[in-house]
PDB file of N, CA and C in Angstrom:
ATOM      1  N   UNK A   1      -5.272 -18.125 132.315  1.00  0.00           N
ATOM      2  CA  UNK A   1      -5.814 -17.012 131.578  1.00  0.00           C
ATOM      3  C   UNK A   1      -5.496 -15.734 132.331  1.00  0.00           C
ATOM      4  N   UNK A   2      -5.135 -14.178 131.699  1.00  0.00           N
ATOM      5  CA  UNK A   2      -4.946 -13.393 132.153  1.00  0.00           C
ATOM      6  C   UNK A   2      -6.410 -12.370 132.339  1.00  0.00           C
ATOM      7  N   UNK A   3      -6.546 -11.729 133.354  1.00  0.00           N
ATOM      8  CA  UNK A   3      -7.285 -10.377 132.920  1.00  0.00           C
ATOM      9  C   UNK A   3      -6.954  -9.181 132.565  1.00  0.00           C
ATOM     10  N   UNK A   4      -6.626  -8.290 131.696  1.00  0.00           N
ATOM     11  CA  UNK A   4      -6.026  -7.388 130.999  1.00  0.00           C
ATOM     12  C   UNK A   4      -6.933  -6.229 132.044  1.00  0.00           C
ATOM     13  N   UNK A   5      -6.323  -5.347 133.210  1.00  0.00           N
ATOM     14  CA  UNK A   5      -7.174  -4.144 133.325  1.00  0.00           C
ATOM     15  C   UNK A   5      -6.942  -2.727 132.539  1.00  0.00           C
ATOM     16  N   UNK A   6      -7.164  -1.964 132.220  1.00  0.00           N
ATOM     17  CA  UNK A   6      -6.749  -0.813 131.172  1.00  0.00           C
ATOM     18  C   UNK A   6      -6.210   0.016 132.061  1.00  0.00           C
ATOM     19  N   UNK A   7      -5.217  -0.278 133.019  1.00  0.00           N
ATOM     20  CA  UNK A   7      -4.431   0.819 133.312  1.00  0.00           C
ATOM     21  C   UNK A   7      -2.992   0.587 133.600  1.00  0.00           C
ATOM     22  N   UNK A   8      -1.975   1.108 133.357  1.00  0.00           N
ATOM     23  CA  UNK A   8      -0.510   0.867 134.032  1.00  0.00           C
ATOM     24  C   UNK A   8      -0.611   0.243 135.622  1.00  0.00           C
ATOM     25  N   UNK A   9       0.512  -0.478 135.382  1.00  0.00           N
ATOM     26  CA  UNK A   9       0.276  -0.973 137.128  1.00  0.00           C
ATOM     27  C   UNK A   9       1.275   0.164 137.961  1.00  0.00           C
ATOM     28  N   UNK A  10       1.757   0.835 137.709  1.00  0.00           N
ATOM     29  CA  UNK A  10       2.439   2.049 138.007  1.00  0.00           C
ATOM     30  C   UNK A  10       2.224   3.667 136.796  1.00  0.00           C
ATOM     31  N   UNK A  11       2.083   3.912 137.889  1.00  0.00           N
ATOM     32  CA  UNK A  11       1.194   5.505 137.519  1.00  0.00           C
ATOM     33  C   UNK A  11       2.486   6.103 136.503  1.00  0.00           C
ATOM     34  N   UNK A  12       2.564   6.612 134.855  1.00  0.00           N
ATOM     35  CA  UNK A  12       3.273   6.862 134.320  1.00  0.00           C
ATOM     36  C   UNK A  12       3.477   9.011 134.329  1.00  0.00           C
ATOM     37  N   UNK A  13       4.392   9.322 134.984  1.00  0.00           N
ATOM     38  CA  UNK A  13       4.084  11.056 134.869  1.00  0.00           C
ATOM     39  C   UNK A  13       5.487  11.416 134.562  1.00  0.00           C
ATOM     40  N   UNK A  14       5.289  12.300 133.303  1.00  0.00           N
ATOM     41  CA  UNK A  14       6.144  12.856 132.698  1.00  0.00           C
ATOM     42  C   UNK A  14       5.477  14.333 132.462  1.00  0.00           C
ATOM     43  N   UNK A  15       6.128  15.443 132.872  1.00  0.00           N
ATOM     44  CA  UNK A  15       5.817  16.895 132.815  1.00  0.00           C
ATOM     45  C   UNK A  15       6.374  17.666 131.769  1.00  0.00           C
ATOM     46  N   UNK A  16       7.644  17.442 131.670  1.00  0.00           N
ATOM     47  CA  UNK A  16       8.161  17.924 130.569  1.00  0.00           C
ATOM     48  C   UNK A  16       8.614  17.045 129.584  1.00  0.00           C
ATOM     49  N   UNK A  17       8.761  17.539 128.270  1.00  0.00           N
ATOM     50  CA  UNK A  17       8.904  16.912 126.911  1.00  0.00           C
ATOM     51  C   UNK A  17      10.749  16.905 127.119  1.00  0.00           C
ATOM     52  N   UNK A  18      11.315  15.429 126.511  1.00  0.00           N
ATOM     53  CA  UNK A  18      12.351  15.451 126.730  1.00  0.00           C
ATOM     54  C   UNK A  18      12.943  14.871 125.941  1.00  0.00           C
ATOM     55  N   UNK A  19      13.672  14.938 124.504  1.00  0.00           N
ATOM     56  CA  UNK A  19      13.347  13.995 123.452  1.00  0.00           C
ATOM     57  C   UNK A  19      14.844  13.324 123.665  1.00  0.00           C
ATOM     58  N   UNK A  20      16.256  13.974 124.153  1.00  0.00           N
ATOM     59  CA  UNK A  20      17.433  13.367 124.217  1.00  0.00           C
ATOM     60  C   UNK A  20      16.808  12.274 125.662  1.00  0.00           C
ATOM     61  N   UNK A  21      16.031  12.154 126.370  1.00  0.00           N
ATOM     62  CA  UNK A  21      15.752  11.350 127.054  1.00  0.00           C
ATOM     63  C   UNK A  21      15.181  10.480 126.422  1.00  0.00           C
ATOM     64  N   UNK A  22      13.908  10.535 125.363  1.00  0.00           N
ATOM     65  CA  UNK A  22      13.393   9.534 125.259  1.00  0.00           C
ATOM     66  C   UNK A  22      14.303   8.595 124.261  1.00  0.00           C
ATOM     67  N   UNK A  23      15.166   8.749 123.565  1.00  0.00           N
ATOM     68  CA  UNK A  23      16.762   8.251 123.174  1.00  0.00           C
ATOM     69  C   UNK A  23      16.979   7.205 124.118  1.00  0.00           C
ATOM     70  N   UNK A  24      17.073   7.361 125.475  1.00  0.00           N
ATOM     71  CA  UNK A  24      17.651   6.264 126.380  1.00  0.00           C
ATOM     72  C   UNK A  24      16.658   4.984 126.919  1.00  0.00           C
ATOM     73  N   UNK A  25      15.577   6.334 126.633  1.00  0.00           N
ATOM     74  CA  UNK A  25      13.903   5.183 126.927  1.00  0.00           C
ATOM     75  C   UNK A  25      13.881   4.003 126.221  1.00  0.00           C
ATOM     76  N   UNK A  26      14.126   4.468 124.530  1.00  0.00           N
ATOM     77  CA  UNK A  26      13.774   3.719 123.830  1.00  0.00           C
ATOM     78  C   UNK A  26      14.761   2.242 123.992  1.00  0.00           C
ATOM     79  N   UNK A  27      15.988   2.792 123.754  1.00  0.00           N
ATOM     80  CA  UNK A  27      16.987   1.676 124.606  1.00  0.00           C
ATOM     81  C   UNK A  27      16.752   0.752 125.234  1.00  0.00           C
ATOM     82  N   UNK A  28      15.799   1.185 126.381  1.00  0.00           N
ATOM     83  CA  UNK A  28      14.744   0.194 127.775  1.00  0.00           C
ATOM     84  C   UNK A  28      14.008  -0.842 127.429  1.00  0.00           C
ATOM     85  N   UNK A  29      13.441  -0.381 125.457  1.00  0.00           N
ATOM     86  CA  UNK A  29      12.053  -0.396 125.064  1.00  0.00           C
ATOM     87  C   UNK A  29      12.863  -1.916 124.571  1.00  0.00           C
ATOM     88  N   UNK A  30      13.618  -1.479 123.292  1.00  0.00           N
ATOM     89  CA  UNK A  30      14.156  -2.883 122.732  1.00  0.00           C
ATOM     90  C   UNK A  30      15.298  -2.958 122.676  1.00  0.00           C
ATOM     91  N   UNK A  31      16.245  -2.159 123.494  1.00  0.00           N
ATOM     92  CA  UNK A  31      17.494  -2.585 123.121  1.00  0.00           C
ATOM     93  C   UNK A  31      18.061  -3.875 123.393  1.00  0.00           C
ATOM     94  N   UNK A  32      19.244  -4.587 123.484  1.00  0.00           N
ATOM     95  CA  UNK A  32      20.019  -5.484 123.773  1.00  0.00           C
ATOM     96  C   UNK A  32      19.742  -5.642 125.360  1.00  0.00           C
ATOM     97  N   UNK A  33      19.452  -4.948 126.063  1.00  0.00           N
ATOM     98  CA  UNK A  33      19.262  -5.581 127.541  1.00  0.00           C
ATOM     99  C   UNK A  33      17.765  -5.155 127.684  1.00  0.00           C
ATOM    100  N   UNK A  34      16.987  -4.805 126.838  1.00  0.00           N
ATOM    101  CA  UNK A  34      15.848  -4.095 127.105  1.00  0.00           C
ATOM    102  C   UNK A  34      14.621  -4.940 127.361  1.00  0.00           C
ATOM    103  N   UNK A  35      13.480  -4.340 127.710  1.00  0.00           N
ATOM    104  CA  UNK A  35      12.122  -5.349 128.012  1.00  0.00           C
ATOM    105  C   UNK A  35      11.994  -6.260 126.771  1.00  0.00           C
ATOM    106  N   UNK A  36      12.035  -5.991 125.637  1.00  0.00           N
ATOM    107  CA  UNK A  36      11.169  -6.728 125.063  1.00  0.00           C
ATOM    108  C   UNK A  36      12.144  -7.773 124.763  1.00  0.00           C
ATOM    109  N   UNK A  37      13.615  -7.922 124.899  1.00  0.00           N
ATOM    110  CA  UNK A  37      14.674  -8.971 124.919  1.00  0.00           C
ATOM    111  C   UNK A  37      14.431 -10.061 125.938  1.00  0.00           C
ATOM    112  N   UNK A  38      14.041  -8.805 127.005  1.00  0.00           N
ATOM    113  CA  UNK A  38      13.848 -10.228 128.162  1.00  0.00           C
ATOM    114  C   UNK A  38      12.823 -11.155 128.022  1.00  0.00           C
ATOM    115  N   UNK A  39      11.629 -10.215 127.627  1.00  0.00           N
ATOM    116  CA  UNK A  39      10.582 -11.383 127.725  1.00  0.00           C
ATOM    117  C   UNK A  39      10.254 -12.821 126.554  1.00  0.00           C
ATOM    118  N   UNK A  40      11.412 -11.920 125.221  1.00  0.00           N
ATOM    119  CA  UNK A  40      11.597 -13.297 124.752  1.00  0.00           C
ATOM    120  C   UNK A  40      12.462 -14.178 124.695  1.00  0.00           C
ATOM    121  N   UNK A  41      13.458 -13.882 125.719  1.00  0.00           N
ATOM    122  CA  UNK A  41      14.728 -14.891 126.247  1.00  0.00           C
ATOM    123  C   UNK A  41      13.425 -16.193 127.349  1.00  0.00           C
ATOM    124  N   UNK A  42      12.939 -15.066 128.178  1.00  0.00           N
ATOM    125  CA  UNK A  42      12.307 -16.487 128.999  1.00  0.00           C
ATOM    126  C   UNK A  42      11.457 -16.697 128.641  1.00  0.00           C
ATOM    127  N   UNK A  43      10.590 -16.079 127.798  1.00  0.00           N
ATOM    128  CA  UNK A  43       9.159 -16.884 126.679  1.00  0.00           C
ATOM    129  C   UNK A  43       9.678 -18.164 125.959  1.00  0.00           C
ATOM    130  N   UNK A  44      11.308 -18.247 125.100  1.00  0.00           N
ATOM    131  CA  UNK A  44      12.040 -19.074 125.160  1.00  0.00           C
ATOM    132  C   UNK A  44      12.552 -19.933 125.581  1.00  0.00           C
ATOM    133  N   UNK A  45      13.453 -19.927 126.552  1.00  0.00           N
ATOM    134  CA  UNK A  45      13.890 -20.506 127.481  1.00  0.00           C
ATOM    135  C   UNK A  45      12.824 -21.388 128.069  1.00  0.00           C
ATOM    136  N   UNK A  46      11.251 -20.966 128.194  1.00  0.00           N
ATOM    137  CA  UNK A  46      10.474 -22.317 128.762  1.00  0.00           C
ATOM    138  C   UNK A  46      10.280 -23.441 128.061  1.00  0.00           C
ATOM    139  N   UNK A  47      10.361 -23.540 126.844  1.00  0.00           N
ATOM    140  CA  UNK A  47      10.454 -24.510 126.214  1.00  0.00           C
ATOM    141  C   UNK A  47      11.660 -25.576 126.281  1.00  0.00           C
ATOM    142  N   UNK A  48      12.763 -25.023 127.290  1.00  0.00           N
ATOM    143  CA  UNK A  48      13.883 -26.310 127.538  1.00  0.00           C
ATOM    144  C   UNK A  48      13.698 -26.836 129.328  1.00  0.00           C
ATOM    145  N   UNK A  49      12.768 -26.415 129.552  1.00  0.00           N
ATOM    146  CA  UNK A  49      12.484 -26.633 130.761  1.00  0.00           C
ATOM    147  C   UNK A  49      11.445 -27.932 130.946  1.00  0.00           C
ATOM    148  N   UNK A  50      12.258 -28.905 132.002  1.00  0.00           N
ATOM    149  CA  UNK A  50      11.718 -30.000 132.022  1.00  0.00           C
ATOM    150  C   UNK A  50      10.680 -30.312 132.746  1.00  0.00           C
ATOM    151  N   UNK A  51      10.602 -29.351 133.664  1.00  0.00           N
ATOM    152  CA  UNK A  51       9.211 -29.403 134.754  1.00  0.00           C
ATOM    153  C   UNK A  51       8.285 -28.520 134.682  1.00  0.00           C
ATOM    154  N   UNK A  52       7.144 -28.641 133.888  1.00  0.00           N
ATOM    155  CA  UNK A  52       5.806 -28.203 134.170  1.00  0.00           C
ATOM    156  C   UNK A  52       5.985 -26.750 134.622  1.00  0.00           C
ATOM    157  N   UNK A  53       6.327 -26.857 136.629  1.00  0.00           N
ATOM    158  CA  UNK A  53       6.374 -25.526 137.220  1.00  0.00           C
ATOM    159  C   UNK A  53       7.143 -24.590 136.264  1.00  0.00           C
ATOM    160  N   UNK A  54       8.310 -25.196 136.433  1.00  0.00           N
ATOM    161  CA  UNK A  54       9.335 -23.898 135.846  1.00  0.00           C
ATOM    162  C   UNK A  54       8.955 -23.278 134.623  1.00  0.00           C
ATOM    163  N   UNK A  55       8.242 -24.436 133.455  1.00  0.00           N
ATOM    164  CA  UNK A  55       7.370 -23.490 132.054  1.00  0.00           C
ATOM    165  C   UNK A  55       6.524 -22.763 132.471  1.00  0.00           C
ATOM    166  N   UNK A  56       5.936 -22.586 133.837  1.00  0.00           N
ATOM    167  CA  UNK A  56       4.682 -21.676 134.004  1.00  0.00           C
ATOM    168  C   UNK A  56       5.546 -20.427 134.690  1.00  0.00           C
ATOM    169  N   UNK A  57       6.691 -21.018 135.880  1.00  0.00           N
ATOM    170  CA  UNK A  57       7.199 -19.855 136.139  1.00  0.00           C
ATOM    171  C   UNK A  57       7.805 -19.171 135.276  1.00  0.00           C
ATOM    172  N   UNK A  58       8.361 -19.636 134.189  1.00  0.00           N
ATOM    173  CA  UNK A  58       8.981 -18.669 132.677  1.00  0.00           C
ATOM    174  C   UNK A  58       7.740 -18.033 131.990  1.00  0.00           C
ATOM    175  N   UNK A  59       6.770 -18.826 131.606  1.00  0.00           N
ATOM    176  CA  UNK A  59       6.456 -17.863 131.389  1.00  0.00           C
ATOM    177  C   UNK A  59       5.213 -16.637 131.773  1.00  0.00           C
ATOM    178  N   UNK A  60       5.078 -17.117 133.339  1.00  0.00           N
ATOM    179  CA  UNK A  60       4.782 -15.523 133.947  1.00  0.00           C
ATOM    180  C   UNK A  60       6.333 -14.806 133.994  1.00  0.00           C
ATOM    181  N   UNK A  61       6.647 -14.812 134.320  1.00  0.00           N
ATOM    182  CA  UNK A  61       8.213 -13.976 134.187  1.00  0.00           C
ATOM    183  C   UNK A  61       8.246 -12.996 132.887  1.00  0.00           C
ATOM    184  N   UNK A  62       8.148 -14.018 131.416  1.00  0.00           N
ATOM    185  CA  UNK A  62       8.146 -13.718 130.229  1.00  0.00           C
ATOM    186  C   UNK A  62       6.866 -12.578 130.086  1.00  0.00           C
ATOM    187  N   UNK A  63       5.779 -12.516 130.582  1.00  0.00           N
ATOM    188  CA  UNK A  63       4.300 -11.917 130.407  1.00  0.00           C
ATOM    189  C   UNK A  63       4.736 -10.588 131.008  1.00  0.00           C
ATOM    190  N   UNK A  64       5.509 -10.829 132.250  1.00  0.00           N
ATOM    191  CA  UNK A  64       5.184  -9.898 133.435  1.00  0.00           C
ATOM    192  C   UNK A  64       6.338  -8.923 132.352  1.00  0.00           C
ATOM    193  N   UNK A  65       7.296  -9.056 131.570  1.00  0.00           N
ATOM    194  CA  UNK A  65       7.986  -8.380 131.610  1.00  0.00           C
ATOM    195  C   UNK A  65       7.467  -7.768 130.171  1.00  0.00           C
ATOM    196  N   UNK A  66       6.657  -8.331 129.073  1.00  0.00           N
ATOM    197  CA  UNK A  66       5.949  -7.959 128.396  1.00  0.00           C
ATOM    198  C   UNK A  66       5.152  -6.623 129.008  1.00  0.00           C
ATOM    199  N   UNK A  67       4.874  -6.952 129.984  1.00  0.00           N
ATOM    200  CA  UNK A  67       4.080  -5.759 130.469  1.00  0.00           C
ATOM    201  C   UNK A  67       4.896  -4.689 131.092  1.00  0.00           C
ATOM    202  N   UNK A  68       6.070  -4.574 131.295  1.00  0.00           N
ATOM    203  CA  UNK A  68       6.780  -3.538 131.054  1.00  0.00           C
ATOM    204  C   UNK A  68       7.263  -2.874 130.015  1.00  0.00           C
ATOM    205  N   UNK A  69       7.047  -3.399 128.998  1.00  0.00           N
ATOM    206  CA  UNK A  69       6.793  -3.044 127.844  1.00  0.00           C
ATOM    207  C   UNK A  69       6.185  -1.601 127.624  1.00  0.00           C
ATOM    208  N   UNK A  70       4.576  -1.711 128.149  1.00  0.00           N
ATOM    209  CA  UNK A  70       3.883  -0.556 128.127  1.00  0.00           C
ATOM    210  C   UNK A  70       3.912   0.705 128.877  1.00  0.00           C
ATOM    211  N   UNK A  71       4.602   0.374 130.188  1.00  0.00           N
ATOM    212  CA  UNK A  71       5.235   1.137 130.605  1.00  0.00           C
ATOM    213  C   UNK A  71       6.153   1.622 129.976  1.00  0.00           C
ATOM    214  N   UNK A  72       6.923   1.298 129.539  1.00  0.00           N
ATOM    215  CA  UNK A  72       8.615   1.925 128.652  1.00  0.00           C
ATOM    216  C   UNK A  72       7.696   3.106 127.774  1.00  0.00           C
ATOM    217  N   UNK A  73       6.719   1.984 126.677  1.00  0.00           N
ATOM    218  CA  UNK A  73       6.316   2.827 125.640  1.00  0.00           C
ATOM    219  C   UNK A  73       5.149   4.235 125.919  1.00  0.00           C
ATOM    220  N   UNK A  74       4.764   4.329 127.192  1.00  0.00           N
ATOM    221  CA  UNK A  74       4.181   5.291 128.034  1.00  0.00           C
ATOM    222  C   UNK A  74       5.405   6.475 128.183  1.00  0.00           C
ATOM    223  N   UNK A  75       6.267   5.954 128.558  1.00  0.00           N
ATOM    224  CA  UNK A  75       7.025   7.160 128.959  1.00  0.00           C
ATOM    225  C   UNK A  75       7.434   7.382 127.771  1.00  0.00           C
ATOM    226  N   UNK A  76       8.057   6.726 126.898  1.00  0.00           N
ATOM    227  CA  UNK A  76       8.652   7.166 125.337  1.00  0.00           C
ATOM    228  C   UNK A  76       7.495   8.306 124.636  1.00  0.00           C
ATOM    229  N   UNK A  77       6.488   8.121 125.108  1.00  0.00           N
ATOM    230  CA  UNK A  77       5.350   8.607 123.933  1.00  0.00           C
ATOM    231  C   UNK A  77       5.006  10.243 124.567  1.00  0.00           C
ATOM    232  N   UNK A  78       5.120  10.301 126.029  1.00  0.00           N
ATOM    233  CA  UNK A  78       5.191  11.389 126.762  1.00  0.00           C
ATOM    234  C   UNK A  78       6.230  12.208 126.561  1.00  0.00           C
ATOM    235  N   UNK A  79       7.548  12.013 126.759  1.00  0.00           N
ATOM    236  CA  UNK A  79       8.684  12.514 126.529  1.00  0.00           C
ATOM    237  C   UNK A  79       8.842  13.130 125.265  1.00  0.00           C
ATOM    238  N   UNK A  80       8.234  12.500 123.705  1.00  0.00           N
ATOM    239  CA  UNK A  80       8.278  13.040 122.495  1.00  0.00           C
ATOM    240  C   UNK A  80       7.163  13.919 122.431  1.00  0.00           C
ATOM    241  N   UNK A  81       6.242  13.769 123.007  1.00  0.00           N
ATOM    242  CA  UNK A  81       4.768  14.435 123.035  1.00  0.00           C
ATOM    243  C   UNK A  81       4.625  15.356 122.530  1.00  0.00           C
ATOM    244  N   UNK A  82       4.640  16.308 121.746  1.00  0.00           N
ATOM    245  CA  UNK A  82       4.279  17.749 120.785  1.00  0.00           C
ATOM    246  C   UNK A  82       5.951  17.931 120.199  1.00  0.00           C
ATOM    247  N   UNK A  83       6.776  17.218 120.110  1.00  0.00           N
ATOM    248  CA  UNK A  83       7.691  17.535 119.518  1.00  0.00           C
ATOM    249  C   UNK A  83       7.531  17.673 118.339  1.00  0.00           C
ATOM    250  N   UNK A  84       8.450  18.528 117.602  1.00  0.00           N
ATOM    251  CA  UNK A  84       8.631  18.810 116.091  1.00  0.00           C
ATOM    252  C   UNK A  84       9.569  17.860 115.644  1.00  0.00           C
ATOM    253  N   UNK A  85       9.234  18.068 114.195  1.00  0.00           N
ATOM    254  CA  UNK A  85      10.298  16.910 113.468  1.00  0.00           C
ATOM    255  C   UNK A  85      12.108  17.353 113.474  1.00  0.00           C
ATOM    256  N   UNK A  86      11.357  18.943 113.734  1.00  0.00           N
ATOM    257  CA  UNK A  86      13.453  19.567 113.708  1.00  0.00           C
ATOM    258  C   UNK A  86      13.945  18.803 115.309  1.00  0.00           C
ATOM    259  N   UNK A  87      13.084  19.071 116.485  1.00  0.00           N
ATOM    260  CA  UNK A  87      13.242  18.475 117.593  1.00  0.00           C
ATOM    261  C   UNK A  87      13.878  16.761 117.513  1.00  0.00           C
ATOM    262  N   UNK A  88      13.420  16.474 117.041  1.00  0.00           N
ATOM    263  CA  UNK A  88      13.466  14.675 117.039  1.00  0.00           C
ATOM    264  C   UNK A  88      14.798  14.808 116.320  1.00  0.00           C
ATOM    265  N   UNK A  89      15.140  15.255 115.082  1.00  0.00           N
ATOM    266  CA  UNK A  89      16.695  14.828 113.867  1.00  0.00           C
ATOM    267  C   UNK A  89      17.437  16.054 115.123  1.00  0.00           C
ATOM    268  N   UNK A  90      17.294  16.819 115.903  1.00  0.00           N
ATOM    269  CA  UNK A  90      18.515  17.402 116.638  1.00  0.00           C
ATOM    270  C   UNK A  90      18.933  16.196 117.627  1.00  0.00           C
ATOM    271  N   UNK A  91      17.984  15.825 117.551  1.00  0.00           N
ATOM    272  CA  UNK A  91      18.063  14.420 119.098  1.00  0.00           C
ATOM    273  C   UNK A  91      18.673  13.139 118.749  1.00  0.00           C
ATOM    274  N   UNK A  92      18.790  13.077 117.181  1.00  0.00           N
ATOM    275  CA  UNK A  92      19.202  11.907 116.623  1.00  0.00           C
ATOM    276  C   UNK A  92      18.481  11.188 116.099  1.00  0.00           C
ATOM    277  N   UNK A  93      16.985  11.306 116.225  1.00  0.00           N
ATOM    278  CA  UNK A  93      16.337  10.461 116.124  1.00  0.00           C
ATOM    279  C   UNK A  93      15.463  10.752 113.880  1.00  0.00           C
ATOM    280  N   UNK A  94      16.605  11.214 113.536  1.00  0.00           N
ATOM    281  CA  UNK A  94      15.700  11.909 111.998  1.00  0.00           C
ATOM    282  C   UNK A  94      15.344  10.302 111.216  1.00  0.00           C
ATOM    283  N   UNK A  95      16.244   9.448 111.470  1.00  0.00           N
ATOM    284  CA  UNK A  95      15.728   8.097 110.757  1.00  0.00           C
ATOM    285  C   UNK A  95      14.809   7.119 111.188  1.00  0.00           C
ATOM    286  N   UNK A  96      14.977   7.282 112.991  1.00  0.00           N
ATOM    287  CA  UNK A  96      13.932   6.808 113.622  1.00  0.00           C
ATOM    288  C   UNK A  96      12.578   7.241 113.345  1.00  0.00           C
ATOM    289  N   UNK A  97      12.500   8.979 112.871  1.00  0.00           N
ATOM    290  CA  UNK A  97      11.744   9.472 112.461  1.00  0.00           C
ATOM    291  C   UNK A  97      10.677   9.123 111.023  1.00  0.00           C
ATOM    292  N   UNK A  98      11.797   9.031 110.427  1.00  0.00           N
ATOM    293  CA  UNK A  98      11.481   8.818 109.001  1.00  0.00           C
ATOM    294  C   UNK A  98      10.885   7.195 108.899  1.00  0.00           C
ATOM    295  N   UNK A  99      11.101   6.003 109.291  1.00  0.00           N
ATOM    296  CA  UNK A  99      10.501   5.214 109.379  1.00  0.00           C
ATOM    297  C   UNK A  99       9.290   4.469 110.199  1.00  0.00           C
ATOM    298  N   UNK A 100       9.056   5.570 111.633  1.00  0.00           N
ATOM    299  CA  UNK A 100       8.652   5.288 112.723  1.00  0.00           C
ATOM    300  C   UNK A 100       7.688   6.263 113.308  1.00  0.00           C
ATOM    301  N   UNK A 101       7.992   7.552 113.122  1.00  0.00           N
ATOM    302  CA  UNK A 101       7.328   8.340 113.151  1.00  0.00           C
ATOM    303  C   UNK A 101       7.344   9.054 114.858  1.00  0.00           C
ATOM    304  N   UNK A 102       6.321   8.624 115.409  1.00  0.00           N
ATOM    305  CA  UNK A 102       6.305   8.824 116.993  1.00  0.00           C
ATOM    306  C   UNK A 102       6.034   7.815 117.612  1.00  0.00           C
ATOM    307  N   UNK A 103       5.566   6.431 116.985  1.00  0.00           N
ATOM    308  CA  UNK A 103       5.721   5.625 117.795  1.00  0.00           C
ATOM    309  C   UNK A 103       7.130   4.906 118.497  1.00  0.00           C
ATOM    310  N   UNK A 104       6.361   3.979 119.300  1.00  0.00           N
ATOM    311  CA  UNK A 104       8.110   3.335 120.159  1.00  0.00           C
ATOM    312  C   UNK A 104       7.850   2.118 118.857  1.00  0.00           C
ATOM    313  N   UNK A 105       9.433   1.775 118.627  1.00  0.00           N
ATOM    314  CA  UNK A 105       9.587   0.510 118.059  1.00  0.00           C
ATOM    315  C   UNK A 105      10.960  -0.425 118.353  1.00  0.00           C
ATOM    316  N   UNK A 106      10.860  -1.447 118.435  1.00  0.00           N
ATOM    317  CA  UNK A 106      11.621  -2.552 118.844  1.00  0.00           C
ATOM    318  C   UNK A 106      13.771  -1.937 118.598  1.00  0.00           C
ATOM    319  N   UNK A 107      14.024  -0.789 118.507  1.00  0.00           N
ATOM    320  CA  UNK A 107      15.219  -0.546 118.432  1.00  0.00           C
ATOM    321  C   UNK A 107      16.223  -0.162 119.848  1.00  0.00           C
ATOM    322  N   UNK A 108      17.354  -0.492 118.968  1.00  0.00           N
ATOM    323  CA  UNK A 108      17.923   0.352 120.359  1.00  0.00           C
ATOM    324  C   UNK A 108      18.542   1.911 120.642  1.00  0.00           C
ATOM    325  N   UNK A 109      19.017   2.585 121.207  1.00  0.00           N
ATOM    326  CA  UNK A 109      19.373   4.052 121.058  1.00  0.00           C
ATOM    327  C   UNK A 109      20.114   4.280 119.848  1.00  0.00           C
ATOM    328  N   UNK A 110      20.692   3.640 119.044  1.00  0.00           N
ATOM    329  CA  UNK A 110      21.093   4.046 117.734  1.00  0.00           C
ATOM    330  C   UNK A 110      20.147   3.280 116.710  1.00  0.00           C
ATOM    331  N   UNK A 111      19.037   3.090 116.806  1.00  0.00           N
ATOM    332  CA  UNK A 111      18.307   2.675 115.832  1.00  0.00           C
ATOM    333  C   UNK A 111      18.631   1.992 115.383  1.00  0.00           C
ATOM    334  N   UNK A 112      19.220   0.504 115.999  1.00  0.00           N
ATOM    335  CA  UNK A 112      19.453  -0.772 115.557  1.00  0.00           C
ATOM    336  C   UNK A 112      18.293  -1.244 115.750  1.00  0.00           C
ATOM    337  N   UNK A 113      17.852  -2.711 114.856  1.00  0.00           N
ATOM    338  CA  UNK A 113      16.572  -3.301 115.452  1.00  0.00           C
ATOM    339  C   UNK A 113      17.321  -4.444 115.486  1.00  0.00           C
TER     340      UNK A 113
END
């Protein structure tokens, strides 16, 4: 069983709004090499695993990287933070916009999902 504490395990600080950055964030968030790929390659992957240990070591591995997750989506949410909608479609992001709004979602920097 886990205990969930309500805070980042690394302190998230972003000062300025940066929206062609948060473009690369989001990338982090779900792209093709990104957190949320990894954690369901080895959330996966424990299920071909023949020993006990190794399903538990997959999937803390798989959890731990889930939880970078919230980190990614911490900094994504900072970086867009009071942006305008003209801000976001100069950045590329007008369709990300239009379906997504300001949250982070499972894509990658060109709004593949």
């Amino acid at each position: 069983m886990f205990m969930y504490e309500k805070k980042l395990q690394y302190p998230v600080r972003v000062t300025n709004r940066d929206v062609r950055m948060a473009r690369n964030i989001l990338n982090q968030y779900g792209g093709p090499d990104g957190e949320f790929s990894a954690s369901m390659n080895y959330l996966t992957q424990r299920f071909c695993m023949p020993l006990n240990e190794l399903k538990g070591l997959l999937t803390d591995i798989g959890t731990e990287e889930l939880g970078h997750m919230e980190m990614i989506a911490t900094i994504f949410r900072k970086l867009i933070e009071g942006a305008s909608r003209e801000e976001l479609e100069a950045a590329g992001f007008d369709g990300y916009y239009a379906n997504h709004t300001f949250c982070p979602f499972y894509t990658d920097a060109s709004g593949v999902t």
